[in-house]
N, C-alpha and C. Protein backbone atom coordinates (compact mmCIF):
# COMPACT_ATOMS: atom_id res chain seq x y z
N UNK A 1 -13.57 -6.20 -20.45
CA UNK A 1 -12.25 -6.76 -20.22
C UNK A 1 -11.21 -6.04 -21.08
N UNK A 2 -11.58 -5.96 -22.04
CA UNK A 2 -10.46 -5.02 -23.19
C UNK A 2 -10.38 -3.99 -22.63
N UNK A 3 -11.17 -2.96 -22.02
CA UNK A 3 -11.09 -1.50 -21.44
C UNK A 3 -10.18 -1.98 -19.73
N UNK A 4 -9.89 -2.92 -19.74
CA UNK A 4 -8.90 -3.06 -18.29
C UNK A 4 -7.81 -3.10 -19.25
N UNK A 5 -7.59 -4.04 -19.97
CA UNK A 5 -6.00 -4.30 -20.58
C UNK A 5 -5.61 -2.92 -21.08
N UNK A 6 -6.51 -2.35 -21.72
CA UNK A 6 -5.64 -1.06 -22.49
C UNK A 6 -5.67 -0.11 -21.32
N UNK A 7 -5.88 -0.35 -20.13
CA UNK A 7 -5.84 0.83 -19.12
C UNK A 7 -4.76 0.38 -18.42
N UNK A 8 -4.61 -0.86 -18.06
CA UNK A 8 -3.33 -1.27 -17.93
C UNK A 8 -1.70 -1.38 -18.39
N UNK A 9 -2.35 -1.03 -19.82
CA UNK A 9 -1.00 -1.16 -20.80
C UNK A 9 -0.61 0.65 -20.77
N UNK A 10 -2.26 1.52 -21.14
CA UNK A 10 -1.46 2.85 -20.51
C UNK A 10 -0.93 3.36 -19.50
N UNK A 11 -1.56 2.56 -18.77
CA UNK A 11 -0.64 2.86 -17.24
C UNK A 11 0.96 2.64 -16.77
N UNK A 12 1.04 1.23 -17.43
CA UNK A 12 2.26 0.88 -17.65
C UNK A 12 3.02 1.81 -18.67
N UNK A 13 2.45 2.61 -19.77
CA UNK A 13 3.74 3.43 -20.41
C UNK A 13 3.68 4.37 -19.79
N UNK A 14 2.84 5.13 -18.96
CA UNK A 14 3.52 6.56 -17.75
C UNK A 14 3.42 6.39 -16.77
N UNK A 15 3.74 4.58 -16.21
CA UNK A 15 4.30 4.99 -14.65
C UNK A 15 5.63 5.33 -14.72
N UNK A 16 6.78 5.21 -15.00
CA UNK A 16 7.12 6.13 -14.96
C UNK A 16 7.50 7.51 -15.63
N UNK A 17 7.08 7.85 -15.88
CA UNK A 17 6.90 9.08 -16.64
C UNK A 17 6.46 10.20 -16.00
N UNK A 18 5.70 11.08 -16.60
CA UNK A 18 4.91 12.33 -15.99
C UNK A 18 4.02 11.83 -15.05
N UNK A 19 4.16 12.08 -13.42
CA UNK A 19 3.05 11.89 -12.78
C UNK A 19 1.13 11.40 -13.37
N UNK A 20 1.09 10.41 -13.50
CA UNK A 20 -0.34 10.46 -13.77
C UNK A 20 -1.87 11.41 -13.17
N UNK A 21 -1.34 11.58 -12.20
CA UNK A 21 -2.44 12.43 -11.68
C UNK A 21 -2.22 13.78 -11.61
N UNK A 22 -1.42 14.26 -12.73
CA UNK A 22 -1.45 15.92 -12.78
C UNK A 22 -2.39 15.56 -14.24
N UNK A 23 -3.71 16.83 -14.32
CA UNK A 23 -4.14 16.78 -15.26
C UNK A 23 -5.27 15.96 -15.44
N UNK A 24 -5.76 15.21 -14.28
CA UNK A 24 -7.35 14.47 -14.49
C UNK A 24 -8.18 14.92 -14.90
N UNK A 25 -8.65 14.36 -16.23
CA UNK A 25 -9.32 14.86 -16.78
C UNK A 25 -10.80 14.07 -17.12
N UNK A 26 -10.68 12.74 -16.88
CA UNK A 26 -11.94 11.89 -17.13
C UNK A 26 -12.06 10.91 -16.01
N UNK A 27 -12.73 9.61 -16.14
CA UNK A 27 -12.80 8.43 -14.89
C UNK A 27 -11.45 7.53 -15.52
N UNK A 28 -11.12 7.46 -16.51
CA UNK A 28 -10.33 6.30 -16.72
C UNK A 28 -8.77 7.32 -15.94
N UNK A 29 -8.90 8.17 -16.19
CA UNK A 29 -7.57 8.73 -15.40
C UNK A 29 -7.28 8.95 -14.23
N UNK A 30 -8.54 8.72 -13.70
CA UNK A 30 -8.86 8.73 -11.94
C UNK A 30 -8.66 7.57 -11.34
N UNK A 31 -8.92 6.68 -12.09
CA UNK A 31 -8.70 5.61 -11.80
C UNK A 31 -7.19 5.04 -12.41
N UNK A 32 -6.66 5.33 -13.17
CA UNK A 32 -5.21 5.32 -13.27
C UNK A 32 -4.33 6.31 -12.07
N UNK A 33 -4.99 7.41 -11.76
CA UNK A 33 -4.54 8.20 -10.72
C UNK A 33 -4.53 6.90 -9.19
N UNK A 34 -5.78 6.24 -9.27
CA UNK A 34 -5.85 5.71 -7.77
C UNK A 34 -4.97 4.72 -7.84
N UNK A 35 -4.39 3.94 -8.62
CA UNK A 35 -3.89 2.74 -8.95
C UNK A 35 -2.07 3.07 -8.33
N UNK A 36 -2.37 4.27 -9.51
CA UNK A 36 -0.39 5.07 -8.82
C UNK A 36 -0.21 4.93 -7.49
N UNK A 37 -1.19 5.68 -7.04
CA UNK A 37 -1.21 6.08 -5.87
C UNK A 37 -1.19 4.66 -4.64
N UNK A 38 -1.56 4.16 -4.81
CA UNK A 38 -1.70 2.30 -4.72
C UNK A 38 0.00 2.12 -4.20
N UNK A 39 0.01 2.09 -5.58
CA UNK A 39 1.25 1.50 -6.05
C UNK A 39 2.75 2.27 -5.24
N UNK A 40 2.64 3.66 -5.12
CA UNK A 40 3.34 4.22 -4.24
C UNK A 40 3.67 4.42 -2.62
N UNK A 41 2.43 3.74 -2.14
CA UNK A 41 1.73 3.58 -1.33
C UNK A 41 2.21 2.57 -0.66
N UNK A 42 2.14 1.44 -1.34
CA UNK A 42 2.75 0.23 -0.77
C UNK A 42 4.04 0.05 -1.34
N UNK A 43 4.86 1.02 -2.05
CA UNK A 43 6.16 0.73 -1.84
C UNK A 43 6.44 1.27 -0.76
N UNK A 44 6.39 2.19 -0.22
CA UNK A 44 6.79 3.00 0.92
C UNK A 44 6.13 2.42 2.18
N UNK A 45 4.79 1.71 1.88
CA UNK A 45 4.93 0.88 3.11
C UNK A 45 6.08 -0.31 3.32
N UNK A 46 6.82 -1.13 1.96
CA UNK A 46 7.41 -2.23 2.00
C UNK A 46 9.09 -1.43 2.10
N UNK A 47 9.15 -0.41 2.44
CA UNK A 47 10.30 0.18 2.10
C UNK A 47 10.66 0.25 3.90
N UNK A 48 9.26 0.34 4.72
CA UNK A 48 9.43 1.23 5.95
C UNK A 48 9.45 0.02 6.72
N UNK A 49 8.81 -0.92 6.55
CA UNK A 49 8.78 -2.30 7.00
C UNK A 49 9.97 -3.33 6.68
N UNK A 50 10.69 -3.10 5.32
CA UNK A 50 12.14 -3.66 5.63
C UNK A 50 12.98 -2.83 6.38
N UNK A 51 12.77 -1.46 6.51
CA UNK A 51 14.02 -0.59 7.20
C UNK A 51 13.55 -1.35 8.84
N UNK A 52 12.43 -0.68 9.38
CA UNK A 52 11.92 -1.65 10.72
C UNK A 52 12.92 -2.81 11.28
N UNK A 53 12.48 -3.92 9.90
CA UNK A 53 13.09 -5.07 9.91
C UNK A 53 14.56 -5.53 10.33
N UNK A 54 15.44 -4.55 9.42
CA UNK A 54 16.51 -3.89 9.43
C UNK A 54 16.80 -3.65 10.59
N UNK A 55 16.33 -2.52 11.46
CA UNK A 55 16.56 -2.02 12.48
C UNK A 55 16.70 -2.75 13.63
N UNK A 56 15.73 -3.57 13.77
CA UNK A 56 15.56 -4.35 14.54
C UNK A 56 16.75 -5.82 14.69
N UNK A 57 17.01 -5.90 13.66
CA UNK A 57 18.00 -6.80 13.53
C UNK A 57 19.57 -6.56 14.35
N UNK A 58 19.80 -5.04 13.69
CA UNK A 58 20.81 -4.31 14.05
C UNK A 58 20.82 -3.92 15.32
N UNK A 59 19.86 -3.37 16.20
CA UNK A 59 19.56 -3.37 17.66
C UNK A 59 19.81 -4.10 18.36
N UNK A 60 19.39 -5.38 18.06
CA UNK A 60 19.12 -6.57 18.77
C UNK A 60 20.37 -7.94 18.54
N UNK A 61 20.87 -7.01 17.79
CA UNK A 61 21.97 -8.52 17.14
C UNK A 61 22.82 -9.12 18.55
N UNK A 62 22.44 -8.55 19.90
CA UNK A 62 23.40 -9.42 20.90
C UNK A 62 22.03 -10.37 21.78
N UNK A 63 20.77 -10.26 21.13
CA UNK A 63 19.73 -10.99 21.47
C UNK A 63 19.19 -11.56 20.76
N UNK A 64 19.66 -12.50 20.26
CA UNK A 64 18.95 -13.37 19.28
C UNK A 64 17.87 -13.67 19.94
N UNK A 65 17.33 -14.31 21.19
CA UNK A 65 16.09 -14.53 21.37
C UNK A 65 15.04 -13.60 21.39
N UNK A 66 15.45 -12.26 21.33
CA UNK A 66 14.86 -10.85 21.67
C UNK A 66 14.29 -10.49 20.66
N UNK A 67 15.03 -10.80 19.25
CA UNK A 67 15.56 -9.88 18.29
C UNK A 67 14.08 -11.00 17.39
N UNK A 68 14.17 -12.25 17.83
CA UNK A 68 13.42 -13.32 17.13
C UNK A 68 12.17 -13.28 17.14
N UNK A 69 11.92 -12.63 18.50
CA UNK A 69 10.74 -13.00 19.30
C UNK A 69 10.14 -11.90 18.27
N UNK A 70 11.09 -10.29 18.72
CA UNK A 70 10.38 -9.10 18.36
C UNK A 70 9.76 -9.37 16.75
N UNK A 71 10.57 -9.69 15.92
CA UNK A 71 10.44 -9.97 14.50
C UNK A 71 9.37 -10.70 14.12
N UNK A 72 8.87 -11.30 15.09
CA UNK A 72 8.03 -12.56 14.65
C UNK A 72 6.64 -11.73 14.83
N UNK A 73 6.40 -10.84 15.91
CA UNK A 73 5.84 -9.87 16.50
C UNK A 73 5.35 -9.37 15.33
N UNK A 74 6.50 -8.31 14.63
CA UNK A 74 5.91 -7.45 13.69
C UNK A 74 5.57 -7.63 12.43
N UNK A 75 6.08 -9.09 12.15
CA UNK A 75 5.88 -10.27 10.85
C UNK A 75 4.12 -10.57 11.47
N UNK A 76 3.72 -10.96 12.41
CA UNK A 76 2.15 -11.20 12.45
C UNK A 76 1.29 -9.86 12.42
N UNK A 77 1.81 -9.02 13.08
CA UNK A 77 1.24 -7.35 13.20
C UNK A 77 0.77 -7.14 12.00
N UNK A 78 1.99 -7.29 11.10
CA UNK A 78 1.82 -6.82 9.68
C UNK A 78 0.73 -7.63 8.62
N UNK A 79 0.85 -8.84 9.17
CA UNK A 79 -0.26 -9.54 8.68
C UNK A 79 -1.43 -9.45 8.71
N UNK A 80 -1.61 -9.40 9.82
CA UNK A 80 -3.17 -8.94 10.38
C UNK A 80 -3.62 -7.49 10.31
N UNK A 81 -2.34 -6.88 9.97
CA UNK A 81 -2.95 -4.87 9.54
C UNK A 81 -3.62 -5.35 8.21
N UNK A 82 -2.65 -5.96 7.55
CA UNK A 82 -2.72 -6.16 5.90
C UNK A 82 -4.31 -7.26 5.72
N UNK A 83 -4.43 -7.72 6.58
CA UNK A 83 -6.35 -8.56 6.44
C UNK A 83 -6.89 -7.03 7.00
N UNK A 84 -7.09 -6.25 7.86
CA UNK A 84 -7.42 -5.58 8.56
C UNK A 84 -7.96 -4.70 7.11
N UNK A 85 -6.81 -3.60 6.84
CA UNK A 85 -6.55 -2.97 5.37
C UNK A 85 -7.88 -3.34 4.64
N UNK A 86 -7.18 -4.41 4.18
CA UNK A 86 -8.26 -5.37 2.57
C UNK A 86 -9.69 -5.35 3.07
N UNK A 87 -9.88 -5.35 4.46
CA UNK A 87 -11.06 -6.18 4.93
C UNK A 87 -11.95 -4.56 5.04
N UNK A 88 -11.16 -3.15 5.64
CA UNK A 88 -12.11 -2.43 6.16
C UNK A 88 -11.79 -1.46 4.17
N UNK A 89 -11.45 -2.03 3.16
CA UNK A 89 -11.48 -0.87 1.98
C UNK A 89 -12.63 -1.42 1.34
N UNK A 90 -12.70 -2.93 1.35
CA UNK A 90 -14.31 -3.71 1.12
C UNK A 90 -15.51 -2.77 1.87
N UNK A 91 -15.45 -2.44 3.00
CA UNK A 91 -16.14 -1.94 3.64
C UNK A 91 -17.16 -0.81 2.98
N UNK A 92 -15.49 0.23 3.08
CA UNK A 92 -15.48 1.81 2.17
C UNK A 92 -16.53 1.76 0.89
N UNK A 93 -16.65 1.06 0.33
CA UNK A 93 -16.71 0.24 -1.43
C UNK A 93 -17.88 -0.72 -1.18
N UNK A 94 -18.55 -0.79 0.06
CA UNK A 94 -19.46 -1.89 -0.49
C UNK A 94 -20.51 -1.58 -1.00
N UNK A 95 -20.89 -0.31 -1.66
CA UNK A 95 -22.13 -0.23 -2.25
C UNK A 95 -22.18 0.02 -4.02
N UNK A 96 -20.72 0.02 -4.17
CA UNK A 96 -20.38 0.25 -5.21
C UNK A 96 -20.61 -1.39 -5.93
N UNK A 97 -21.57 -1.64 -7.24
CA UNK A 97 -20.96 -2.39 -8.64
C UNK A 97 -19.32 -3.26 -7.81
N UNK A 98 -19.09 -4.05 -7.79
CA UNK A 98 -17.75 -5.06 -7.67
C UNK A 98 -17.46 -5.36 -8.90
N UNK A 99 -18.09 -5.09 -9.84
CA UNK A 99 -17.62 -5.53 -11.38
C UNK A 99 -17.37 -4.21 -12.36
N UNK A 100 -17.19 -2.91 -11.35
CA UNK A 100 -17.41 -1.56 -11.88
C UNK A 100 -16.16 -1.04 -11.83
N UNK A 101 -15.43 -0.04 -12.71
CA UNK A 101 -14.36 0.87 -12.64
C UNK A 101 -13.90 1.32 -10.99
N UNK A 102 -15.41 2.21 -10.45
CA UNK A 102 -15.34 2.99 -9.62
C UNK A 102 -15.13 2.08 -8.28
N UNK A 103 -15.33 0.18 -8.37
CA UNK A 103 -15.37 -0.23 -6.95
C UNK A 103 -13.30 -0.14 -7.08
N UNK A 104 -12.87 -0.35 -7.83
CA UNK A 104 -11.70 -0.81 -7.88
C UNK A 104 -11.03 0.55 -8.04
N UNK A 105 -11.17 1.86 -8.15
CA UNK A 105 -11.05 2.97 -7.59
C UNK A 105 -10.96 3.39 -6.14
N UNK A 106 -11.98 2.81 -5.61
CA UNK A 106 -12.16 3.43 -4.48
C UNK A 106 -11.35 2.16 -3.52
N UNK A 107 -11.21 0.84 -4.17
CA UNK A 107 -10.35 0.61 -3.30
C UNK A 107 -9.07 0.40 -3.09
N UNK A 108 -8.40 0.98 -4.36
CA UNK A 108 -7.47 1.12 -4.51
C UNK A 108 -6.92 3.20 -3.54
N UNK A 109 -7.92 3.58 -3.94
CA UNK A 109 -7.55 5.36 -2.88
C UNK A 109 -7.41 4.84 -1.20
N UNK A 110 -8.61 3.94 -0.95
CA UNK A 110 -8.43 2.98 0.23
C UNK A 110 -7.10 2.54 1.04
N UNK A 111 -6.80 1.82 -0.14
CA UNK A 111 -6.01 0.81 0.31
C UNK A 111 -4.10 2.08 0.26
N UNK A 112 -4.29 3.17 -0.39
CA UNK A 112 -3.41 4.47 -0.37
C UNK A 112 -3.15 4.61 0.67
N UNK A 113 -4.62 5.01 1.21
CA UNK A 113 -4.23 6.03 2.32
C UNK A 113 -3.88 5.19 3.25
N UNK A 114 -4.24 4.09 3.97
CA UNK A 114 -4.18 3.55 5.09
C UNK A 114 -2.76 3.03 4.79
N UNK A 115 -1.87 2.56 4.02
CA UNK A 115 -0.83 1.88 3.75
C UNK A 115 0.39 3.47 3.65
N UNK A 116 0.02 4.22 3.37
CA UNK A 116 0.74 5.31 3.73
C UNK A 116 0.86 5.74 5.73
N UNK A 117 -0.56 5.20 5.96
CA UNK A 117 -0.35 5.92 7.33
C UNK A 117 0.40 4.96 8.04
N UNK A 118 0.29 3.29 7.69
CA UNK A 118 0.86 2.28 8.22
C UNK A 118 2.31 2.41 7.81
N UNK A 119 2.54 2.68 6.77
CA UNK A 119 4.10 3.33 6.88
C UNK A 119 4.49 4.08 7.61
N UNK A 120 4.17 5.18 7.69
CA UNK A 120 4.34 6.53 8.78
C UNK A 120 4.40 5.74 10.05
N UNK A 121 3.49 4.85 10.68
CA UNK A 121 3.43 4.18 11.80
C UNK A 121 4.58 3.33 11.78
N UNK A 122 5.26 2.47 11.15
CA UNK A 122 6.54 1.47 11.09
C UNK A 122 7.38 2.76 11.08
N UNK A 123 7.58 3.49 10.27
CA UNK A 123 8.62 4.48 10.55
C UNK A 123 8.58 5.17 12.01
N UNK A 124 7.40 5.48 12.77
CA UNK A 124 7.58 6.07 13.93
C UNK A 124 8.31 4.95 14.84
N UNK A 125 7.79 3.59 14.79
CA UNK A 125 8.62 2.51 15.75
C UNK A 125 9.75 2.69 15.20
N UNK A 126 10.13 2.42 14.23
CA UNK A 126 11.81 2.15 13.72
C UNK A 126 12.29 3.47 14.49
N UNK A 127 12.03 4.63 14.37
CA UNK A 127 12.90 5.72 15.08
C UNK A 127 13.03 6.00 16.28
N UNK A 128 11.40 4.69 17.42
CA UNK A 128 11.99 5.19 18.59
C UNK A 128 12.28 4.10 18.96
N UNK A 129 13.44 2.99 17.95
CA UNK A 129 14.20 2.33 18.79
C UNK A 129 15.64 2.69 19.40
């Protein structure tokens, strides 16, 4: 438990700072690497999903029933990607220790990539409205 807090507390003094993942050099930095990466990950998914949101609002503002319906749409979509996500990075990870560095590594690189591509995907709808 002490080797999470102090990996946490270093993480917290260079997020922002020097990229964490230039320079991996051991597991505790790989795993500070996957965590960033996490973390960047799902801002840019929550960034692409309010613009969406946004968009949709602005499109639709002479259809409120349109505009309601659609929203409600991509408010459950998003829900069920996001069980979907959690459910298939368990997957990735199930042979790994659950009480180990490396399960919470791998599902944190997991939970990266797919939340990057699910961004890319909200950004492709938002642009071909």
């Amino acid at each position: 438990m002490k080797r999470i807090v102090v990996a946490v507390v270093f993480f917290s003094a260079f997020s922002y700072g020097a990229d964490i993942c230039d320079n991996v050099n051991n597991s505790i930095q790989v795993g500070l690497c996957a965590e960033n990466k996490k973390n960047e990950a799902d801002k840019y998914l929550n960034e692409q999903y309010s613009s969406l949101m946004g968009k949709i609002s602005s499109e639709y503002i002479n259809d409120v029933g349109l505009k309601n319906e659609l929203i409600a749409s991509v408010k459950t979509s998003q829900r069920n990607w996001i069980k979907f996500r959690d459910s298939n990075c368990k997957l990735y990870s199930f042979q790994i220790d659950s009480n180990s560095a490396a399960y919470q590594t791998t599902i944190n690189e997991c939970i990266a990539r797919m939340s990057e591509s699910r961004g890319k995907e909200l950004a492709s709808i938002s642009n071909n409205m």
